[in-house]
PDB file of N, CA and C in Angstrom:
ATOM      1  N   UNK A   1       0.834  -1.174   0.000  1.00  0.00           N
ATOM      2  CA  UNK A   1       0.000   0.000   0.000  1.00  0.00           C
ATOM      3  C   UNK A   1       0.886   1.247   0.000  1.00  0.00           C
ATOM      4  N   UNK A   2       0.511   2.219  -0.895  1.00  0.00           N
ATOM      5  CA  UNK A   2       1.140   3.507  -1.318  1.00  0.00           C
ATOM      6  C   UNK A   2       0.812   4.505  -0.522  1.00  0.00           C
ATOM      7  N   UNK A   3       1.168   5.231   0.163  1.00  0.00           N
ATOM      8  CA  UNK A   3       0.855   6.258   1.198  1.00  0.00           C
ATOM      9  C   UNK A   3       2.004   7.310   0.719  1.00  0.00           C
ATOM     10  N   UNK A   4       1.634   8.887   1.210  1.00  0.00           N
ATOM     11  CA  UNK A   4       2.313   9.933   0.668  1.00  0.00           C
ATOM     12  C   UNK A   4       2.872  10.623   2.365  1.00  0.00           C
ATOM     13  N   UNK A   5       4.249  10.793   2.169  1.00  0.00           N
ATOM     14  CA  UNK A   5       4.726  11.150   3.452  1.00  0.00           C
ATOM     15  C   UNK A   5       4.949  12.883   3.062  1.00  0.00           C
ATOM     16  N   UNK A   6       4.291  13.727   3.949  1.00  0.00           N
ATOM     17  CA  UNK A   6       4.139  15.019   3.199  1.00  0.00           C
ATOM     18  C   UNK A   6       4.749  16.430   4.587  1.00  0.00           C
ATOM     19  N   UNK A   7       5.723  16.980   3.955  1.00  0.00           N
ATOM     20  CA  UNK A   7       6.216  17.811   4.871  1.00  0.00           C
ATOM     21  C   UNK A   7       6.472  19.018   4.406  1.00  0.00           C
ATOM     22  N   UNK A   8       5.893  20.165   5.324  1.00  0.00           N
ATOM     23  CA  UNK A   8       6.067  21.231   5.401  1.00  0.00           C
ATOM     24  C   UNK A   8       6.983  22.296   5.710  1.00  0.00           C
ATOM     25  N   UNK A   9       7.591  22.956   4.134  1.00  0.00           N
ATOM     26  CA  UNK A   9       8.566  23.257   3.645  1.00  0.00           C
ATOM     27  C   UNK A   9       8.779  24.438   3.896  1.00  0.00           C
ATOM     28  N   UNK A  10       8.121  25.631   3.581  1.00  0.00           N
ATOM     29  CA  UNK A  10       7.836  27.008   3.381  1.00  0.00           C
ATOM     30  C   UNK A  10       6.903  27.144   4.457  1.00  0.00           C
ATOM     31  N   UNK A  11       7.249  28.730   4.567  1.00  0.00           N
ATOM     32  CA  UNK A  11       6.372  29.313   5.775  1.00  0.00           C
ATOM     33  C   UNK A  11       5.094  29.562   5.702  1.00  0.00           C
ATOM     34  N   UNK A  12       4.120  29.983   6.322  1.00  0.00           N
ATOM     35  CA  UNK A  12       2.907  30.178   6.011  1.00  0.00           C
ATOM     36  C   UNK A  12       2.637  31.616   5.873  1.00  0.00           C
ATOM     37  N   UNK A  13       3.753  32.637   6.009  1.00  0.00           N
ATOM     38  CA  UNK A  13       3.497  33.707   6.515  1.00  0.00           C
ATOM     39  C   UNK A  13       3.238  34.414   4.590  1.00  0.00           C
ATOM     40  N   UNK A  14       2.003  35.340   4.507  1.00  0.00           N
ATOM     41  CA  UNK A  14       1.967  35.793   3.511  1.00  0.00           C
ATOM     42  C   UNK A  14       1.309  34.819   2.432  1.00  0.00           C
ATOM     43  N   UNK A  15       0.409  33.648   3.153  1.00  0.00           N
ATOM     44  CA  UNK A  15      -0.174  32.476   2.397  1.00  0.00           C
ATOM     45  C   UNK A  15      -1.558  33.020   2.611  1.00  0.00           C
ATOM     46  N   UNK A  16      -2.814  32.685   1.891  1.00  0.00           N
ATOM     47  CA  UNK A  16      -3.912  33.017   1.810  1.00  0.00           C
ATOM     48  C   UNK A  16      -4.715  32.139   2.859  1.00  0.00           C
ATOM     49  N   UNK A  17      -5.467  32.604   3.870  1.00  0.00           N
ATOM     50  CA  UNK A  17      -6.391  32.314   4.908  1.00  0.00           C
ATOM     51  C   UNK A  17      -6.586  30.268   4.331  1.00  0.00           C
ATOM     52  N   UNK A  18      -7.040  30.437   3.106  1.00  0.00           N
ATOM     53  CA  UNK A  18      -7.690  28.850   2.906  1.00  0.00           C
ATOM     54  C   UNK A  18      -6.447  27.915   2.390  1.00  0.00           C
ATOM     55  N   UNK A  19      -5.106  28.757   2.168  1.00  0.00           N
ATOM     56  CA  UNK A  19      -3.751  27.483   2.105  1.00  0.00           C
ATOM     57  C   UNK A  19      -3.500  27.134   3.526  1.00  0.00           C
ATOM     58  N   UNK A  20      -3.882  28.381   4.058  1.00  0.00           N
ATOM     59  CA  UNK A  20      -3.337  27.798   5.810  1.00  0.00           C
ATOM     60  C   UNK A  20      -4.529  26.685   6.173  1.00  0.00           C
ATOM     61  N   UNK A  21      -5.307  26.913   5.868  1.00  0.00           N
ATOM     62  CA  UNK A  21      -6.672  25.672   6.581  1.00  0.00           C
ATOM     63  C   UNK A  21      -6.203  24.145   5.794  1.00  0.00           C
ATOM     64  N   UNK A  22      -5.815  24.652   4.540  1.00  0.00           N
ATOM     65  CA  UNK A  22      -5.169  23.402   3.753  1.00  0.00           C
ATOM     66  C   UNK A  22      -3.953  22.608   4.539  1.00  0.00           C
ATOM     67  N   UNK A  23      -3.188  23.492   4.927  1.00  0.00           N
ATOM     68  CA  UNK A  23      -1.989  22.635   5.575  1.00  0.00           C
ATOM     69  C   UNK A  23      -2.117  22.484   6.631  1.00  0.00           C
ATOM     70  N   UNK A  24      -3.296  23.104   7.213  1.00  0.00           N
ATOM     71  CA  UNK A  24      -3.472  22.667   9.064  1.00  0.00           C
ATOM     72  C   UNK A  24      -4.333  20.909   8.962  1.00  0.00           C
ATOM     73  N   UNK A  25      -5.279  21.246   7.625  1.00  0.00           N
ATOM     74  CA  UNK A  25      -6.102  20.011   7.549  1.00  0.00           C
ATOM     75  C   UNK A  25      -5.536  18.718   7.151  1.00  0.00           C
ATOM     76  N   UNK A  26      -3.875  18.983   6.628  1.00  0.00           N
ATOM     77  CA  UNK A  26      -3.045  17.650   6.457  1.00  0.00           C
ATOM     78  C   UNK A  26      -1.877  17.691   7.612  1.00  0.00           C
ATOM     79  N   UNK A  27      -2.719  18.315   8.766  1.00  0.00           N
ATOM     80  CA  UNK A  27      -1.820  18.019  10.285  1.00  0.00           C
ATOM     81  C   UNK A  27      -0.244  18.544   9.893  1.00  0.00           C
ATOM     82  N   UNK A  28      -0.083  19.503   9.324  1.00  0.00           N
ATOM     83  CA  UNK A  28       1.167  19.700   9.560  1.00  0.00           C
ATOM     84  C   UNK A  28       1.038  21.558  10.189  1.00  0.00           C
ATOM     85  N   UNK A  29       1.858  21.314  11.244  1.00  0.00           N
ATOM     86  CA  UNK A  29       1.984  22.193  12.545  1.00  0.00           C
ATOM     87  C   UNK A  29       3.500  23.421  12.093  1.00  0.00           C
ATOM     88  N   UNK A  30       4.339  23.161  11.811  1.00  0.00           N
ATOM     89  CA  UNK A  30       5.562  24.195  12.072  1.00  0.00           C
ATOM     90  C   UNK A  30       6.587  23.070  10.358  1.00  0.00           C
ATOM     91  N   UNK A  31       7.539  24.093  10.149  1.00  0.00           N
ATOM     92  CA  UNK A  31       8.101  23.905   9.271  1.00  0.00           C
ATOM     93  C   UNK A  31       9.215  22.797   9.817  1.00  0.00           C
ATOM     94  N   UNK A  32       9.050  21.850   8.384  1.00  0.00           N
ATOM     95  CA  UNK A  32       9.845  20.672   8.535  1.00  0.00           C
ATOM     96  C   UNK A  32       9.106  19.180   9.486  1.00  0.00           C
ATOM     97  N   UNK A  33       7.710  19.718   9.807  1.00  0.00           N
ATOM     98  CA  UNK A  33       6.956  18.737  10.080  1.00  0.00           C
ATOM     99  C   UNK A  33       6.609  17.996   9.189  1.00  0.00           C
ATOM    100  N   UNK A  34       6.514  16.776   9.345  1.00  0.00           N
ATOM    101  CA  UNK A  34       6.111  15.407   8.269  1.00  0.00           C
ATOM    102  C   UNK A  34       5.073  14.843   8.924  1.00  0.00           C
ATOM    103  N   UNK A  35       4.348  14.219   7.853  1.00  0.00           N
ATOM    104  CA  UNK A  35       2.878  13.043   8.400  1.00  0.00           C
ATOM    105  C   UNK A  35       2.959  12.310   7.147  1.00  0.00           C
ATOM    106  N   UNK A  36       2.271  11.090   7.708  1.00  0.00           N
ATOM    107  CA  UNK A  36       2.381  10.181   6.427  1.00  0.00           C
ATOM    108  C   UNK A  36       0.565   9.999   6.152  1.00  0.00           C
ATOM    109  N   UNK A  37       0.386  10.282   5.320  1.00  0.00           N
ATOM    110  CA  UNK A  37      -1.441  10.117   4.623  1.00  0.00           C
ATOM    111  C   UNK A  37      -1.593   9.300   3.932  1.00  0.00           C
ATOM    112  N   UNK A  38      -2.472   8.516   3.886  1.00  0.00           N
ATOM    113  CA  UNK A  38      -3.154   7.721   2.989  1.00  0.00           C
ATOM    114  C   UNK A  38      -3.314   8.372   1.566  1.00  0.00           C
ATOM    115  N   UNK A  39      -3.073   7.404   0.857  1.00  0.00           N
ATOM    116  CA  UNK A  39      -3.197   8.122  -0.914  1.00  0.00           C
ATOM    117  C   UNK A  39      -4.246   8.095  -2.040  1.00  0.00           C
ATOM    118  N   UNK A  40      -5.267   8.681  -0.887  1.00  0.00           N
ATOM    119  CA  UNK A  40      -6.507   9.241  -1.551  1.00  0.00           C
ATOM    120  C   UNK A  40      -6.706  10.473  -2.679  1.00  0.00           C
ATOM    121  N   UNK A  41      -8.022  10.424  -3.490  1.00  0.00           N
ATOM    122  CA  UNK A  41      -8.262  11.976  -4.181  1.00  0.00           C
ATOM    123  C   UNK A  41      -8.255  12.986  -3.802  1.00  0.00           C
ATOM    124  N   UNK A  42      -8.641  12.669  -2.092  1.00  0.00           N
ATOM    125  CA  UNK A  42      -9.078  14.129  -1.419  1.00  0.00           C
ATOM    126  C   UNK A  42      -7.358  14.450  -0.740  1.00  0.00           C
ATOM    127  N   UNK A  43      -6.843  13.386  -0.568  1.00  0.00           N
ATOM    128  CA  UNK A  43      -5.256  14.167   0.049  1.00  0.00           C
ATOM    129  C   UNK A  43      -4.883  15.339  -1.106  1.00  0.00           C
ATOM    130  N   UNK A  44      -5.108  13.879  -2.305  1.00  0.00           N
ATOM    131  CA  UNK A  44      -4.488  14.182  -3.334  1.00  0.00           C
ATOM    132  C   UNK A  44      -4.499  15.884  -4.327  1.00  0.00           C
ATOM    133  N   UNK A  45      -5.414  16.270  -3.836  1.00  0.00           N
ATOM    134  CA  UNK A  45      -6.253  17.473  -4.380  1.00  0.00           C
ATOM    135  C   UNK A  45      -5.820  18.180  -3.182  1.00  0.00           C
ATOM    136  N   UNK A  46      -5.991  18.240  -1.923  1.00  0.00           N
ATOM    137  CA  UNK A  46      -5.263  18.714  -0.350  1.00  0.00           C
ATOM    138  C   UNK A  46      -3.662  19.803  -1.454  1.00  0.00           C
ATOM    139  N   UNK A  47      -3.009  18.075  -1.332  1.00  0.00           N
ATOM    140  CA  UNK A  47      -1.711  18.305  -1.992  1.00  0.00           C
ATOM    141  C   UNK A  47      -1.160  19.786  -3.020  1.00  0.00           C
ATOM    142  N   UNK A  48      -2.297  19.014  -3.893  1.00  0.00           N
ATOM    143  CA  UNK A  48      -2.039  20.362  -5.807  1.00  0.00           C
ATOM    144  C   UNK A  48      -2.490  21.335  -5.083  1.00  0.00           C
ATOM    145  N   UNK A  49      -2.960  21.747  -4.025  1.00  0.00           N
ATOM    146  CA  UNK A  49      -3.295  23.376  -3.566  1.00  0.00           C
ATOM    147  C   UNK A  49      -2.395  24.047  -2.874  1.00  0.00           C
ATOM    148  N   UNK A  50      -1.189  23.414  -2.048  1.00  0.00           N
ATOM    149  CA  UNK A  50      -0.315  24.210  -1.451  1.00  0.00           C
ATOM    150  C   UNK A  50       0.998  23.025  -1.799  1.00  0.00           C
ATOM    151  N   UNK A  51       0.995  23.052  -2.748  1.00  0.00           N
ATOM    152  CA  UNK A  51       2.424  22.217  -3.493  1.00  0.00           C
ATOM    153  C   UNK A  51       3.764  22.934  -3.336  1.00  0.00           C
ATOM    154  N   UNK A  52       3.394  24.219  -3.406  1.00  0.00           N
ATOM    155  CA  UNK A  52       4.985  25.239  -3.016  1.00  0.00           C
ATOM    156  C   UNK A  52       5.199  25.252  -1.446  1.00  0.00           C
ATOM    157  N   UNK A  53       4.392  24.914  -0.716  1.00  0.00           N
ATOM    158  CA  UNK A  53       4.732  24.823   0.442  1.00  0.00           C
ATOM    159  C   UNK A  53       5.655  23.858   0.753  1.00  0.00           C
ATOM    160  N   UNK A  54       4.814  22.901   0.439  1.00  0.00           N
ATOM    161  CA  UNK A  54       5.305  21.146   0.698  1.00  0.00           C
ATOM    162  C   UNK A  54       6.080  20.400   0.355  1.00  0.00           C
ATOM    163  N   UNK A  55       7.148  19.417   0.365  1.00  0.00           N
ATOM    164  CA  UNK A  55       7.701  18.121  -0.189  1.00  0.00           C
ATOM    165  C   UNK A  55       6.619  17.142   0.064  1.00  0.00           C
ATOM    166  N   UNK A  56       6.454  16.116  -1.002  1.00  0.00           N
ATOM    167  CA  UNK A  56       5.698  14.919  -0.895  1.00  0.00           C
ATOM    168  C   UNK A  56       6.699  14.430  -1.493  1.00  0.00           C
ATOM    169  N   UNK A  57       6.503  12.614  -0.978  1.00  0.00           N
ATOM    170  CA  UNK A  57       7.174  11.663  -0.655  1.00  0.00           C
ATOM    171  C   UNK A  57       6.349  10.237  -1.383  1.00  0.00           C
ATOM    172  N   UNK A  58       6.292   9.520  -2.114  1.00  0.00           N
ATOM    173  CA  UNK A  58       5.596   8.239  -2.332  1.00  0.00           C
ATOM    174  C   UNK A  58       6.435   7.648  -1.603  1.00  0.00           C
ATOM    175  N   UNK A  59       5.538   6.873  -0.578  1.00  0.00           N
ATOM    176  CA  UNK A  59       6.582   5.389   0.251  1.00  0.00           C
ATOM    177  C   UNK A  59       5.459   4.157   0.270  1.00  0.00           C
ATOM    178  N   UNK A  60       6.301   3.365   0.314  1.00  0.00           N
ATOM    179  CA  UNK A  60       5.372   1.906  -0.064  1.00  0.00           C
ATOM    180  C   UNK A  60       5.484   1.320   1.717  1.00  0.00           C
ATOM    181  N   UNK A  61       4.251   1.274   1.939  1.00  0.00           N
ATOM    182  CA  UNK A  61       4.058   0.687   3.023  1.00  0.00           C
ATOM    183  C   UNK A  61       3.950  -0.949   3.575  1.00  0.00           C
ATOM    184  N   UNK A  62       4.429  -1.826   4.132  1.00  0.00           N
ATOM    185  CA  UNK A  62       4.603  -2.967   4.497  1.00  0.00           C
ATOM    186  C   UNK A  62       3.013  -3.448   5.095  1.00  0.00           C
ATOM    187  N   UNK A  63       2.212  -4.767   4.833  1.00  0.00           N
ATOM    188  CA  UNK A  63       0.811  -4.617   5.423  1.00  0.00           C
ATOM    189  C   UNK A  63       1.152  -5.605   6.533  1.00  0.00           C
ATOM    190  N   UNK A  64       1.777  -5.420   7.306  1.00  0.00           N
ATOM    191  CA  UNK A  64       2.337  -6.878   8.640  1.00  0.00           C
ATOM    192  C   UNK A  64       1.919  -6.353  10.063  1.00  0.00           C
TER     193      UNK A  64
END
């Protein structure tokens, strides 16, 4: 299973009210924070809206 490990790169400062709700809503808190998400449409779309912020990561997850 494919999951996207997604961390927050760039600051928020000078970002528009609804990129910040975007990157609060994929749990990332302060710069250089990472979370790993499930690799859904709705991350996936999350993602393409604050892409200059972020690094994303494809990692293949082990099911054990």
């Amino acid at each position: 299973m494919k999951q996207l490990k997604v961390t927050l790169k760039r600051s928020l400062i000078g970002s528009t009210d609804k990129q910040r709700a975007t990157v609060r809503g994929l749990g990332l808190r302060r710069i250089n924070h990472s979370r790993m998400l499930k690799n859904t449409p709705a991350i996936r779309g999350m993602v393409k809206k604050v892409l200059h912020l972020i690094e994303v990561q494809e990692v293949e997850v082990s099911d054990s």
